[in-house]
N, C-alpha and C. Protein backbone atom coordinates (compact mmCIF):
# COMPACT_ATOMS: atom_id res chain seq x y z
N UNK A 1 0.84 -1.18 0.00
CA UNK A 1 0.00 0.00 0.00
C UNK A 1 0.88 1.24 0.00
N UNK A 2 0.24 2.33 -0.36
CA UNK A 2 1.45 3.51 -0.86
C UNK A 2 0.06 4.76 -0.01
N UNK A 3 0.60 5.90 0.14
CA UNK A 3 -0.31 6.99 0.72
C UNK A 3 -0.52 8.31 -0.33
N UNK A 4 0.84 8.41 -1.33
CA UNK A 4 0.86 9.13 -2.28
C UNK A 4 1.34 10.35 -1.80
N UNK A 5 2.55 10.22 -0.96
CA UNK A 5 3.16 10.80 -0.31
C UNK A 5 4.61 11.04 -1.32
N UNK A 6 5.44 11.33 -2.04
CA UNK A 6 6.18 11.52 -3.26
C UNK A 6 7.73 11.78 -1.86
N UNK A 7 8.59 10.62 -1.83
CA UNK A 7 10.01 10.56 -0.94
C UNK A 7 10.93 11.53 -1.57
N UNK A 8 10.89 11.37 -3.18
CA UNK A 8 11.78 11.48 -4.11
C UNK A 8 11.64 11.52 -5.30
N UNK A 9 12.44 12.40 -6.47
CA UNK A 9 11.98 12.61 -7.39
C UNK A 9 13.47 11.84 -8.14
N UNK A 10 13.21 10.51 -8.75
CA UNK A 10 14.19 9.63 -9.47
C UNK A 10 14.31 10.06 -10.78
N UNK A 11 15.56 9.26 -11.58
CA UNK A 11 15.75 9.61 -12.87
C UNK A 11 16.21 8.32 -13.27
N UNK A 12 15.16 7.84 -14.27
CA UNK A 12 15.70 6.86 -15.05
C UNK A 12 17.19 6.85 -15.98
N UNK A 13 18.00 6.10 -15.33
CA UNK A 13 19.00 6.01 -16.02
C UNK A 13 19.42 4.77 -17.31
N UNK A 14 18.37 3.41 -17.16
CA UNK A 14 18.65 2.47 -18.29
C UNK A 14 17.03 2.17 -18.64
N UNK A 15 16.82 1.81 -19.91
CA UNK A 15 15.85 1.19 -20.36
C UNK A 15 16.14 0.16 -21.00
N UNK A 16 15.48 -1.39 -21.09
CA UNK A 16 15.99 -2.39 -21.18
C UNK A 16 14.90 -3.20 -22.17
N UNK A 17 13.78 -3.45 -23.37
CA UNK A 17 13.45 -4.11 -23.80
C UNK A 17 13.76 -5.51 -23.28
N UNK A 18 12.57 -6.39 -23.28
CA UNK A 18 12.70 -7.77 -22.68
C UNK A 18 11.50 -8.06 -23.25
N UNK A 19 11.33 -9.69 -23.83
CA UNK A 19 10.61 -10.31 -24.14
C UNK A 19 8.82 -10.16 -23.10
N UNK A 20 8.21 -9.48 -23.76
CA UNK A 20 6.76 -9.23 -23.37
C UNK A 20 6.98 -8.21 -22.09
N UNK A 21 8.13 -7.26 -21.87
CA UNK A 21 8.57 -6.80 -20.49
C UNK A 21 9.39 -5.73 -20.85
N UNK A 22 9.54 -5.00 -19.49
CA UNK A 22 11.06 -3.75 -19.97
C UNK A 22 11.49 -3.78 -18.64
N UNK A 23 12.65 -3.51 -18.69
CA UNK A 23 13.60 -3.62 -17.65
C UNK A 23 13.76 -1.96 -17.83
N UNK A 24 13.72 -1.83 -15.95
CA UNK A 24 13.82 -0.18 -15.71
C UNK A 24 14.91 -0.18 -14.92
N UNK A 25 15.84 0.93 -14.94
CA UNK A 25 17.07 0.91 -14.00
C UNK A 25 16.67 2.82 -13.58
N UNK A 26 16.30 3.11 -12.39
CA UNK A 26 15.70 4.20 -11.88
C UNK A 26 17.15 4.73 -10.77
N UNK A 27 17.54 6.01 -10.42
CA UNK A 27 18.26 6.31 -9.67
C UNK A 27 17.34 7.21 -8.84
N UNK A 28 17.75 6.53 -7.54
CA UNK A 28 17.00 6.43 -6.49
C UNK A 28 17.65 6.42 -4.82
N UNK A 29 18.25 7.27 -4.35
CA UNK A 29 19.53 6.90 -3.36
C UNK A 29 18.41 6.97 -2.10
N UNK A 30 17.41 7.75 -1.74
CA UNK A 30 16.93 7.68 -0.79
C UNK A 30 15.67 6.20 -0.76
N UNK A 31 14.86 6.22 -1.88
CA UNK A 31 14.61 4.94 -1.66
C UNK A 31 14.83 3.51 -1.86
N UNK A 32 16.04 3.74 -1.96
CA UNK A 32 17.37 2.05 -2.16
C UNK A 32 17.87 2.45 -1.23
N UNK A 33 17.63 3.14 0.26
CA UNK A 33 19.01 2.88 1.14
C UNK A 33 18.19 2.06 1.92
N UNK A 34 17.15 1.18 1.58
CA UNK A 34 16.85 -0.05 2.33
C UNK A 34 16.03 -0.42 1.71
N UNK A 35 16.50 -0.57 0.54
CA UNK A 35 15.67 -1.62 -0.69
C UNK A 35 16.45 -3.12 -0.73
N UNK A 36 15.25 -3.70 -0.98
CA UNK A 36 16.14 -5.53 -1.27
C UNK A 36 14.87 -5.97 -2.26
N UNK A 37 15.55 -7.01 -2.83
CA UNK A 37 14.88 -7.98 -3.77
C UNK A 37 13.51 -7.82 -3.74
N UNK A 38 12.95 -8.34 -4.05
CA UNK A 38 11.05 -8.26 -3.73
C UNK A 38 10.47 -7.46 -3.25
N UNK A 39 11.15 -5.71 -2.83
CA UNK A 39 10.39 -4.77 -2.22
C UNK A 39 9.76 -4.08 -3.37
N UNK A 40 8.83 -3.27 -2.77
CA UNK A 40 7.71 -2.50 -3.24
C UNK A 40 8.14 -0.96 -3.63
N UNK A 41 7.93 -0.29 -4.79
CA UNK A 41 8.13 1.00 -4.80
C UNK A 41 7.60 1.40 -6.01
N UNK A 42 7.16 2.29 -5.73
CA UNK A 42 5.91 3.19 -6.96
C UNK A 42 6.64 3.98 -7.54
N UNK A 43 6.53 3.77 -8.64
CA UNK A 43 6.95 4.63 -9.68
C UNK A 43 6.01 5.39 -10.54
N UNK A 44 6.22 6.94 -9.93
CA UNK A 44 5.29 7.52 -10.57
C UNK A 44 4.01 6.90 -10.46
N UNK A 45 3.59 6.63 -9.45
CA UNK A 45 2.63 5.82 -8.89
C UNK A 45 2.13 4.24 -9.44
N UNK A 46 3.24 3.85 -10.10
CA UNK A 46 2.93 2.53 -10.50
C UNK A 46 3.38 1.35 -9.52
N UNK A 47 3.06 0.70 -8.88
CA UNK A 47 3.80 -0.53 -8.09
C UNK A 47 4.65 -1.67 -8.84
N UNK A 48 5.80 -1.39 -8.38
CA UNK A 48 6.80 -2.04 -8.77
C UNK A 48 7.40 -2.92 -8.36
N UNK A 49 7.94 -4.32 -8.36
CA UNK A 49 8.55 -4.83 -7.22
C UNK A 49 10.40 -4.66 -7.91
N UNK A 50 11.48 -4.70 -6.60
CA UNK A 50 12.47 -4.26 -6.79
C UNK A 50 12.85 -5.56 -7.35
N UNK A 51 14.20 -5.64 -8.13
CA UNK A 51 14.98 -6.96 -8.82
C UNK A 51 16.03 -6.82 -8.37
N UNK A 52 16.88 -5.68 -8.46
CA UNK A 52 18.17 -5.60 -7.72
C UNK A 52 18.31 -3.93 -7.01
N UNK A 53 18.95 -3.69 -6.57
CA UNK A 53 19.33 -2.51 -5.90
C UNK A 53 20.48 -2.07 -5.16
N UNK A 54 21.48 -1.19 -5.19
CA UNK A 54 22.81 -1.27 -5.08
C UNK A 54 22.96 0.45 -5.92
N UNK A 55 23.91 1.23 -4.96
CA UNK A 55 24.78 2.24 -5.33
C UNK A 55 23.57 3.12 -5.67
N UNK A 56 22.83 3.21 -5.20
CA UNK A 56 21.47 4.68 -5.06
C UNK A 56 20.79 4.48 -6.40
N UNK A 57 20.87 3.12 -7.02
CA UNK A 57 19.87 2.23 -8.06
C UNK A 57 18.91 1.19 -7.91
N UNK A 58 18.25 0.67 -8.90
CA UNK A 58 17.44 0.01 -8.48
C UNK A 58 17.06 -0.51 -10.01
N UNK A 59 16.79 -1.63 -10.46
CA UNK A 59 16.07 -1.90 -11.39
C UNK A 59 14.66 -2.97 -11.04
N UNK A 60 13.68 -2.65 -12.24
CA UNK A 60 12.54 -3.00 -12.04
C UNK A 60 12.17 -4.07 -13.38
N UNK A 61 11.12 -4.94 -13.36
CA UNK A 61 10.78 -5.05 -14.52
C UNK A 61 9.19 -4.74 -14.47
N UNK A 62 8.97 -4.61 -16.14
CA UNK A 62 7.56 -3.62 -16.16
C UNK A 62 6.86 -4.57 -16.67
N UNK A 63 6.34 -5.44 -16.72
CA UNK A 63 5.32 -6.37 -18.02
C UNK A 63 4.66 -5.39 -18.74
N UNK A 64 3.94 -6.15 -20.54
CA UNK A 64 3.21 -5.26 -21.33
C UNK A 64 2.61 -4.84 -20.70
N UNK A 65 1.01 -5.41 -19.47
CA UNK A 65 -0.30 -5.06 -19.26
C UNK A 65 -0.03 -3.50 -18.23
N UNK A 66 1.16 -3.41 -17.46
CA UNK A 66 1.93 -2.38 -16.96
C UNK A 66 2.03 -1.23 -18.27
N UNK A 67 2.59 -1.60 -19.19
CA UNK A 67 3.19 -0.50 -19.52
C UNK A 67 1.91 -0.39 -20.80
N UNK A 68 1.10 -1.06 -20.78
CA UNK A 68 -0.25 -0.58 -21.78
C UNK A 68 -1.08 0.11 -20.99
N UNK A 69 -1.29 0.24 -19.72
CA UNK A 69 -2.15 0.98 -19.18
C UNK A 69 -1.66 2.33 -18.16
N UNK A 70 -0.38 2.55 -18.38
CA UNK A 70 0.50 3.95 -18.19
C UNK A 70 1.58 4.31 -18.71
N UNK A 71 1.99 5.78 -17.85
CA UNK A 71 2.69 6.62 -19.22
C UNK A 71 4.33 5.58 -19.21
N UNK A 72 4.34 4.57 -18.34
CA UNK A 72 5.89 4.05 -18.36
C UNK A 72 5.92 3.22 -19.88
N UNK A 73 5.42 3.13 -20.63
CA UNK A 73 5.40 3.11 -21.77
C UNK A 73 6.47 4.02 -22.71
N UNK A 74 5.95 5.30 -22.35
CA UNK A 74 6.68 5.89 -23.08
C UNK A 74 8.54 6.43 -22.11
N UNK A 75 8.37 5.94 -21.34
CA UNK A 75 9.41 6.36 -20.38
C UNK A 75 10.88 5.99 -20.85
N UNK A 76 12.01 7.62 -20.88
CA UNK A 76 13.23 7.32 -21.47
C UNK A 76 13.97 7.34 -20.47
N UNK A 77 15.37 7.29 -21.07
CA UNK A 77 16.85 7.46 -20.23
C UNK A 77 16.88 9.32 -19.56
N UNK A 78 16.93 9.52 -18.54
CA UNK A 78 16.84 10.43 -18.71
C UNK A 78 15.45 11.23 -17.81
N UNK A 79 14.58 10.30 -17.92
CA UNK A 79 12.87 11.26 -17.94
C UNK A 79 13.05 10.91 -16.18
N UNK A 80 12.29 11.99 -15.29
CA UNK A 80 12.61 12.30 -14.19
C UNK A 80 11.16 11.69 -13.57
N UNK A 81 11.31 10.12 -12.53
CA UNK A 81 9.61 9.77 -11.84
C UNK A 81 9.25 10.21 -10.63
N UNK A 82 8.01 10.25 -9.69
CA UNK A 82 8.02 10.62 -8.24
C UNK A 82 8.38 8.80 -8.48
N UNK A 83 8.78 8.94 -6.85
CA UNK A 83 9.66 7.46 -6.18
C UNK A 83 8.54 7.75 -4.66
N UNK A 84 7.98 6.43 -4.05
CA UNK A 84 7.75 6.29 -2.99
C UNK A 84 8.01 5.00 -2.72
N UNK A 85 8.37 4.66 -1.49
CA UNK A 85 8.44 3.17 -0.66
C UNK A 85 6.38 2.77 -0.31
N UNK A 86 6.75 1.43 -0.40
CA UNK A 86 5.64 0.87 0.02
C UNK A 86 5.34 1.24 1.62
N UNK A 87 4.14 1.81 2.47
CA UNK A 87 3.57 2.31 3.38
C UNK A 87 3.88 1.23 4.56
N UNK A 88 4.85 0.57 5.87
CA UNK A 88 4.73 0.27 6.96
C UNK A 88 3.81 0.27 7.51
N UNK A 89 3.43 -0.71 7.95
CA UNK A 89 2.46 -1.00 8.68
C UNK A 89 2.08 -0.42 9.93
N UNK A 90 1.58 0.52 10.72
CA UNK A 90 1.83 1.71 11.35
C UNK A 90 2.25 2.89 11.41
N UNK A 91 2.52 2.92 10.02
CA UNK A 91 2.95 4.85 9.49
C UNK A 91 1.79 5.18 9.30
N UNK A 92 2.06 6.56 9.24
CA UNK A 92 1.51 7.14 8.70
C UNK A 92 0.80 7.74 7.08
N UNK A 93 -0.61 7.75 7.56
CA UNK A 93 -1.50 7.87 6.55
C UNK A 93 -1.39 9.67 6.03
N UNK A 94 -0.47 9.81 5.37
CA UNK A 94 -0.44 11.22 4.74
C UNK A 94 -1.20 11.31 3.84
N UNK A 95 -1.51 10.84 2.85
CA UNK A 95 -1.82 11.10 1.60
C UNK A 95 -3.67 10.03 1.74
N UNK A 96 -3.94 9.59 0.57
CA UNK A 96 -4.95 8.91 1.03
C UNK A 96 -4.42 7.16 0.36
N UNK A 97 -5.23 5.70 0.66
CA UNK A 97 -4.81 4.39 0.36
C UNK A 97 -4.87 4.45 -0.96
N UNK A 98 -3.65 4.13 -1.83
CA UNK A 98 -3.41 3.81 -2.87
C UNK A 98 -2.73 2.60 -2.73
N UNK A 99 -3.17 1.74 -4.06
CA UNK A 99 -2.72 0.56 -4.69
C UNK A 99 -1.46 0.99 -5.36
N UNK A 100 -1.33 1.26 -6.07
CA UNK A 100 -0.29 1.24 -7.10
C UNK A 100 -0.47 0.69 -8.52
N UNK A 101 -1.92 0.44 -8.34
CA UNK A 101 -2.60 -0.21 -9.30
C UNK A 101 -3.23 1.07 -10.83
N UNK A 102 -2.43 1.50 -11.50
CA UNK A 102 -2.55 2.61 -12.26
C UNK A 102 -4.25 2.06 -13.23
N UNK A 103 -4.93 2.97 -13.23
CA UNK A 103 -6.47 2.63 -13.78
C UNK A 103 -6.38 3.33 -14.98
N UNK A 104 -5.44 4.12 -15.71
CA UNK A 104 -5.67 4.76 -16.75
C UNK A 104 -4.72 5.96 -16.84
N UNK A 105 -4.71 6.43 -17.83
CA UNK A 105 -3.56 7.92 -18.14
C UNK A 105 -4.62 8.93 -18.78
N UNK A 106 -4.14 10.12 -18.51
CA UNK A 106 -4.91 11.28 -18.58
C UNK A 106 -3.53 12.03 -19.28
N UNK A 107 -3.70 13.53 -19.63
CA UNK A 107 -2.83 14.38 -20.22
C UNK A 107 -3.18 15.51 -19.38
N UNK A 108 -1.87 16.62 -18.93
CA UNK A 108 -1.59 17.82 -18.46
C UNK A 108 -2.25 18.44 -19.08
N UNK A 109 -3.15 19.24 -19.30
CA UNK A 109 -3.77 20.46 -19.60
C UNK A 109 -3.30 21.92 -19.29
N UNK A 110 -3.44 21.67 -18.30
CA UNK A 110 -3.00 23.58 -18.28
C UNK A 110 -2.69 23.58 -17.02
N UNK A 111 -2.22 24.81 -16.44
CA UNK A 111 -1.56 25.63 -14.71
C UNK A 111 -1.82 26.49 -14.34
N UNK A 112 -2.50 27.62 -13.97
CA UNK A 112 -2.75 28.56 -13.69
C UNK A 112 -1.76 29.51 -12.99
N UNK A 113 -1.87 30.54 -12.61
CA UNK A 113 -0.41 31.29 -11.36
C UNK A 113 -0.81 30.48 -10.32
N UNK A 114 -1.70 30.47 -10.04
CA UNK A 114 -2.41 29.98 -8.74
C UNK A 114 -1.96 28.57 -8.40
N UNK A 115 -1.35 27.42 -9.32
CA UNK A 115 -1.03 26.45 -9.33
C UNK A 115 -2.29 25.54 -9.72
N UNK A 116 -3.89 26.11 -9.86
CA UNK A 116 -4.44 25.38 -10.31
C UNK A 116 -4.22 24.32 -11.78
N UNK A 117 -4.71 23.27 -11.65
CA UNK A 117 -3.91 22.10 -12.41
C UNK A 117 -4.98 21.40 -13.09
N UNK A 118 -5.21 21.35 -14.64
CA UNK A 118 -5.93 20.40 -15.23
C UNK A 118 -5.85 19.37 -15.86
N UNK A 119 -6.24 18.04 -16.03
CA UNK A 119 -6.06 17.11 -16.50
C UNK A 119 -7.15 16.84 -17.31
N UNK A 120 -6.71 16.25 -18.65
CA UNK A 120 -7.93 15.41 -19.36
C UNK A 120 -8.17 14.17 -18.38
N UNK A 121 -9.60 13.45 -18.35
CA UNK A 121 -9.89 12.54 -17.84
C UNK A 121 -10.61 11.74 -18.52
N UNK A 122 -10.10 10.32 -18.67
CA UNK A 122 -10.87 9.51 -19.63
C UNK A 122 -12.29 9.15 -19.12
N UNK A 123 -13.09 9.03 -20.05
CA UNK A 123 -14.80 9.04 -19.76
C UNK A 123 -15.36 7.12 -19.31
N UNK A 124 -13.93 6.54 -19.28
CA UNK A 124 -13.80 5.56 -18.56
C UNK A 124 -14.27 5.49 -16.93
N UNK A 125 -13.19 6.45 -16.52
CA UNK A 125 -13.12 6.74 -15.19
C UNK A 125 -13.83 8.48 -14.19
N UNK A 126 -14.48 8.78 -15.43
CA UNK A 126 -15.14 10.34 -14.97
C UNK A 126 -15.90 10.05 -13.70
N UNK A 127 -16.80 8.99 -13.62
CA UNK A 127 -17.46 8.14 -12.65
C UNK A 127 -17.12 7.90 -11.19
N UNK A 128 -15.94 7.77 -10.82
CA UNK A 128 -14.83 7.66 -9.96
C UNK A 128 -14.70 8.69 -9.54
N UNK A 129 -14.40 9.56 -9.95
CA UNK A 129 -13.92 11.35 -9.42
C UNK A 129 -14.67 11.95 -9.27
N UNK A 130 -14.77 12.77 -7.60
CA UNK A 130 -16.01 13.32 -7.06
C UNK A 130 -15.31 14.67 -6.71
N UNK A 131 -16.06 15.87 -7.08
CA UNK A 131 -15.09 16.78 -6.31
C UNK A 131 -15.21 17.07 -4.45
N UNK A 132 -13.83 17.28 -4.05
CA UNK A 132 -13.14 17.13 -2.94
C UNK A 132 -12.76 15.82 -2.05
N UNK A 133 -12.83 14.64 -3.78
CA UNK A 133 -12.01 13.33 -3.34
C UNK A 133 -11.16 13.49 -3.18
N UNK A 134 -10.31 12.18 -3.27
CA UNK A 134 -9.15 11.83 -3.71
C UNK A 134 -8.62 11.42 -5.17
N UNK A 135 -7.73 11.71 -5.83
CA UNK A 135 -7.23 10.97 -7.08
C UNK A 135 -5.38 11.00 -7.07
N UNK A 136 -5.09 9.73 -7.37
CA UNK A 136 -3.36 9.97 -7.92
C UNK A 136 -3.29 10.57 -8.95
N UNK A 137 -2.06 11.34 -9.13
CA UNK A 137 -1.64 11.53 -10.48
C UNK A 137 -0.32 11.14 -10.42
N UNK A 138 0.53 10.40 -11.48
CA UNK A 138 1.50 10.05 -11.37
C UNK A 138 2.13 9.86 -9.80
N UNK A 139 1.27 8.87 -9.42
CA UNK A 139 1.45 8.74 -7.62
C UNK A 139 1.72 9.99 -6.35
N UNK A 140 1.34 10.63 -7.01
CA UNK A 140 0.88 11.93 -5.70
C UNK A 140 -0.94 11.60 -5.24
N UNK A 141 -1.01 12.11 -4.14
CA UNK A 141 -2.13 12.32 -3.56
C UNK A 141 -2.31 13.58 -3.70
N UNK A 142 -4.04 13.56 -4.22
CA UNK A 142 -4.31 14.94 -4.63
C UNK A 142 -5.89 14.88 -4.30
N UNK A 143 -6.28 16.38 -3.47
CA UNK A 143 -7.46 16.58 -3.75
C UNK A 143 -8.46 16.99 -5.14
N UNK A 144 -9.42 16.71 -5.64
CA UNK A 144 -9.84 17.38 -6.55
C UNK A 144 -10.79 18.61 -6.10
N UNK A 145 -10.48 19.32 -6.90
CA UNK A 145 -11.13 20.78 -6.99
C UNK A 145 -12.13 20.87 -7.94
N UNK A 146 -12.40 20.63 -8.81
CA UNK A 146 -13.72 20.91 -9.45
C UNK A 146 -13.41 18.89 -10.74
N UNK A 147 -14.34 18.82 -11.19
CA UNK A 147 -14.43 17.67 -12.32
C UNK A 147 -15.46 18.26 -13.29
N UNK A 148 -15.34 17.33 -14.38
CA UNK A 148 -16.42 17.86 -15.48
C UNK A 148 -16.63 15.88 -16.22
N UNK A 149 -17.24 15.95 -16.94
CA UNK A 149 -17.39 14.53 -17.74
C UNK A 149 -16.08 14.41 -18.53
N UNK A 150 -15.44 15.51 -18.61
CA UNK A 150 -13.67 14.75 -19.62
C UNK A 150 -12.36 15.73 -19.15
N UNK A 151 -12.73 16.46 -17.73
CA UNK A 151 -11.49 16.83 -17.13
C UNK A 151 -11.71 17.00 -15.76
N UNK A 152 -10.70 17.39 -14.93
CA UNK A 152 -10.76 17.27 -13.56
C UNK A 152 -9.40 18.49 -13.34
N UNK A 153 -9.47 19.14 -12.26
CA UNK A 153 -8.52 19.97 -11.58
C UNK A 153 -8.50 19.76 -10.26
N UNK A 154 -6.78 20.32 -10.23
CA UNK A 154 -6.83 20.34 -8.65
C UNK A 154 -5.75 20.91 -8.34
N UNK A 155 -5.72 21.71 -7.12
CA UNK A 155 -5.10 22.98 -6.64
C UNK A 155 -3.68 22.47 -5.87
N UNK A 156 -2.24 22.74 -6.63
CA UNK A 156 -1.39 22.06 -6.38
C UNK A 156 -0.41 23.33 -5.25
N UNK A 157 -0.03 23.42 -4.38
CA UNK A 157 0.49 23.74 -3.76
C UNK A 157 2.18 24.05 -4.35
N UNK A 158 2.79 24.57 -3.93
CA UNK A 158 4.47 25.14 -3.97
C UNK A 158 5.33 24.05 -4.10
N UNK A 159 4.87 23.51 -2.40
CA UNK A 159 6.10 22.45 -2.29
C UNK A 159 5.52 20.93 -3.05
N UNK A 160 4.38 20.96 -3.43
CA UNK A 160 4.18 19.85 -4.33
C UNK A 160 4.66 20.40 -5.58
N UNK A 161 4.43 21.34 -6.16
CA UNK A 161 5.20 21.66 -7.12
C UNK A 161 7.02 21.39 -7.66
N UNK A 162 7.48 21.64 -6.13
CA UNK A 162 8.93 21.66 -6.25
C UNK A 162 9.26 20.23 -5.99
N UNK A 163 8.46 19.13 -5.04
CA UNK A 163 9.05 18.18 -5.07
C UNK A 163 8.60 16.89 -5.56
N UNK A 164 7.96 17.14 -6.30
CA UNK A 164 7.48 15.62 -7.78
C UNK A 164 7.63 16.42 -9.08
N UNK A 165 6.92 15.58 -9.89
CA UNK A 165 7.13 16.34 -11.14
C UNK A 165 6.45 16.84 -11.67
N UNK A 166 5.41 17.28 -10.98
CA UNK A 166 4.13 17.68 -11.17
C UNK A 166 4.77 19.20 -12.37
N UNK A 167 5.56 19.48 -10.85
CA UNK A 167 6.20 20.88 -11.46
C UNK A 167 6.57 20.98 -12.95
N UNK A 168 6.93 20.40 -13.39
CA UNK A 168 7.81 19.71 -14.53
C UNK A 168 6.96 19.74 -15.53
N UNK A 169 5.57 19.10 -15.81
CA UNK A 169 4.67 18.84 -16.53
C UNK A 169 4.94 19.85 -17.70
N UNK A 170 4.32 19.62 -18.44
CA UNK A 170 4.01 20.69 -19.78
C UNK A 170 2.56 20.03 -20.36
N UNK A 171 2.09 21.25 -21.31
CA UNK A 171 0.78 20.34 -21.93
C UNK A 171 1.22 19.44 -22.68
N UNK A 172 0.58 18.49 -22.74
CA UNK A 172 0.16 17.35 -23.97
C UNK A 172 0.82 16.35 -23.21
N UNK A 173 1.71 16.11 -22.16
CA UNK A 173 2.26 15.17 -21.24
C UNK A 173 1.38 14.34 -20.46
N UNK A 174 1.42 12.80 -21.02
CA UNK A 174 1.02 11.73 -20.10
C UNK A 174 0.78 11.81 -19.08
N UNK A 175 -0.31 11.31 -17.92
CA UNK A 175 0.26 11.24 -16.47
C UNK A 175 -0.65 10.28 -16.11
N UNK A 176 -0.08 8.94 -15.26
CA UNK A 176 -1.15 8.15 -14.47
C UNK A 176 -1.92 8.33 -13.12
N UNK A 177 -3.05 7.55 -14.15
CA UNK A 177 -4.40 7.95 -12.71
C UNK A 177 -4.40 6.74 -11.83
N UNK A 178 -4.78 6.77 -10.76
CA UNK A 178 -5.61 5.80 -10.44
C UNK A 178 -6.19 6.94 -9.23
N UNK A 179 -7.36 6.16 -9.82
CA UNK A 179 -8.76 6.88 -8.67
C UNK A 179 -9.60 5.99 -7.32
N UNK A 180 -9.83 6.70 -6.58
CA UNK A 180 -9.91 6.30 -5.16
C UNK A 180 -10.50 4.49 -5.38
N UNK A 181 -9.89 3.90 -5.05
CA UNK A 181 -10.36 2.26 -4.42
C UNK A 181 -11.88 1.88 -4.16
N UNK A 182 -12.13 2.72 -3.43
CA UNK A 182 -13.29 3.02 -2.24
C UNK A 182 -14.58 2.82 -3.00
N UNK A 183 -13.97 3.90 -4.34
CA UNK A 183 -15.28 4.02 -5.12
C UNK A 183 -15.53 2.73 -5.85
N UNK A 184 -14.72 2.24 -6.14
CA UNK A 184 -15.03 0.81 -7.27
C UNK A 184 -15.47 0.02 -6.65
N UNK A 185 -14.68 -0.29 -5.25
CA UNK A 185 -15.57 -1.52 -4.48
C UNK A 185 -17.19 -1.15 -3.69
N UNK A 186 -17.48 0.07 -4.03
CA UNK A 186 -18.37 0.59 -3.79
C UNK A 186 -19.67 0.42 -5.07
N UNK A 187 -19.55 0.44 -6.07
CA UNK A 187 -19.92 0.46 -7.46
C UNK A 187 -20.38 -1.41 -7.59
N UNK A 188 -18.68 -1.82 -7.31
CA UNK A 188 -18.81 -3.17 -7.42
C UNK A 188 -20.17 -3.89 -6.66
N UNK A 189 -20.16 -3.54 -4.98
CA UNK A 189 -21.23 -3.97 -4.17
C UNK A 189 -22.51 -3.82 -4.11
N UNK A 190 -23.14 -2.50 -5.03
CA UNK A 190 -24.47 -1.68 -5.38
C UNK A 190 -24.73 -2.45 -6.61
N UNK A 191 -23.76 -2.77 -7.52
CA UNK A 191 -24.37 -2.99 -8.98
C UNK A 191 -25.84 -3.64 -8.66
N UNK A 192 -25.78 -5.10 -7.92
CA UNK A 192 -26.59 -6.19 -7.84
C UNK A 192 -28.17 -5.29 -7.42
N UNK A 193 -27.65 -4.44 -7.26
CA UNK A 193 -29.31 -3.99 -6.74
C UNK A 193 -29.98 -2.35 -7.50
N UNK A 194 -28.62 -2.18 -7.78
CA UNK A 194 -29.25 -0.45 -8.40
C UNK A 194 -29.30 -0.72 -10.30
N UNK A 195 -28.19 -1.88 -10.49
CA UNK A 195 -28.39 -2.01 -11.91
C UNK A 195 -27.01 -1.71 -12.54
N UNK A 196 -26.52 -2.02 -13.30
CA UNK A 196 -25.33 -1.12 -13.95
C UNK A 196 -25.59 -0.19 -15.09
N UNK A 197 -26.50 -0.19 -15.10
CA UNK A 197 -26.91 1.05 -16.13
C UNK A 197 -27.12 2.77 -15.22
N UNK A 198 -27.67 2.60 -14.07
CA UNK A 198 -27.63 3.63 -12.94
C UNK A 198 -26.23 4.23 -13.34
N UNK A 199 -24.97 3.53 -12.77
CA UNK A 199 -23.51 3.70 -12.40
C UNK A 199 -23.04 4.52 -13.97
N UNK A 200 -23.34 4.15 -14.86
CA UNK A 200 -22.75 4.73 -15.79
C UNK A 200 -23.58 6.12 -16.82
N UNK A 201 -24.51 6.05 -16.11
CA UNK A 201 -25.75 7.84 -16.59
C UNK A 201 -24.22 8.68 -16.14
């Protein structure tokens, strides 16, 4: 489990093609100084498990169904991710429960002075996003500020600005969603009685 709390802002240093897979080599010194084999770490809010780790690195592997349903697809040598460790069991809940389970990619839209922040939102997941939920974007925790049926905003603060890559963004740039948990298993448990045609008006 992850909170969407952003440790660190990594930089992919290798990309690796592999049969149905890609091998990621991410530089990462604060979250490899107690990484091992089989640990957990979100990339850019994707859940990853570690393969090796050593000298403030880390490599990952990505399968297709990973990299068909976010922006690590397009991810180079070079391109800068948020990094978080998987959540301890008694830490703290900063952010809100995320999977790591990416539900879809959206595109940067626009910034305001204000730091207000828009995203396209696929009409997949418009359903999901309520304003003054929760939603990831590229594994940050974020409130939403207003939604519409094919975008969503939300009011990004300074130091979120300066320390993921939110800051970074430009228009027409990828970014993965995944939207609150809560709601799907919520959707999931009503269908049987409200209908699934209700859920999707």
């Amino acid at each position: 489990m992850f909170t969407g709390i952003v440790e660190e802002v990594g930089e992919v240093t290798a990309v690796e093609p592999l049969d149905g897979a890609a091998r990621l080599t991410v530089r990462g010194p604060l979250v490899t100084s107690d990484a091992a084999h089989g640990d957990s770490i979100a990339v850019s809010g994707v859940c990853l498990t570690v393969v090796t780790a050593s000298g403030g690195k880390f490599t990952v592997d990505v399968v297709n169904e990973t990299l068909r349903r976010s922006s690590l697809s397009k991810v180079a040598v070079g391109d800068t991710v948020n990094l978080e460790r998987a959540t301890p069991a008694g830490g703290r809940l900063g952010g809100h429960i995320m999977q790591g389970h990416v539900d879809g990619t959206g595109v940067f839209l626009s910034r305001d002075e204000q730091g207000v922040t828009t995203f396209e939102l696929p009409a997949a997941l418009s359903r999901y996003v309520v304003e003054k939920g929760s939603i990831a974007v590229d594994g940050v925790s974020l409130t939403v500020a207003s939604v519409s049926a094919d975008r969503f905003s939300v009011a990004l603060i300074p130091t979120t600005l300066e320390v993921t890559t939110l800051g970074r963004r430009e228009s027409g740039d990828p970014v993965n969603l995944e939207v609150d948990v809560v709601a799907k298993y919520v959707e999931k448990l009503t269908t049987p009685y409200v209908g699934p045609s209700a859920h999707n008006e």
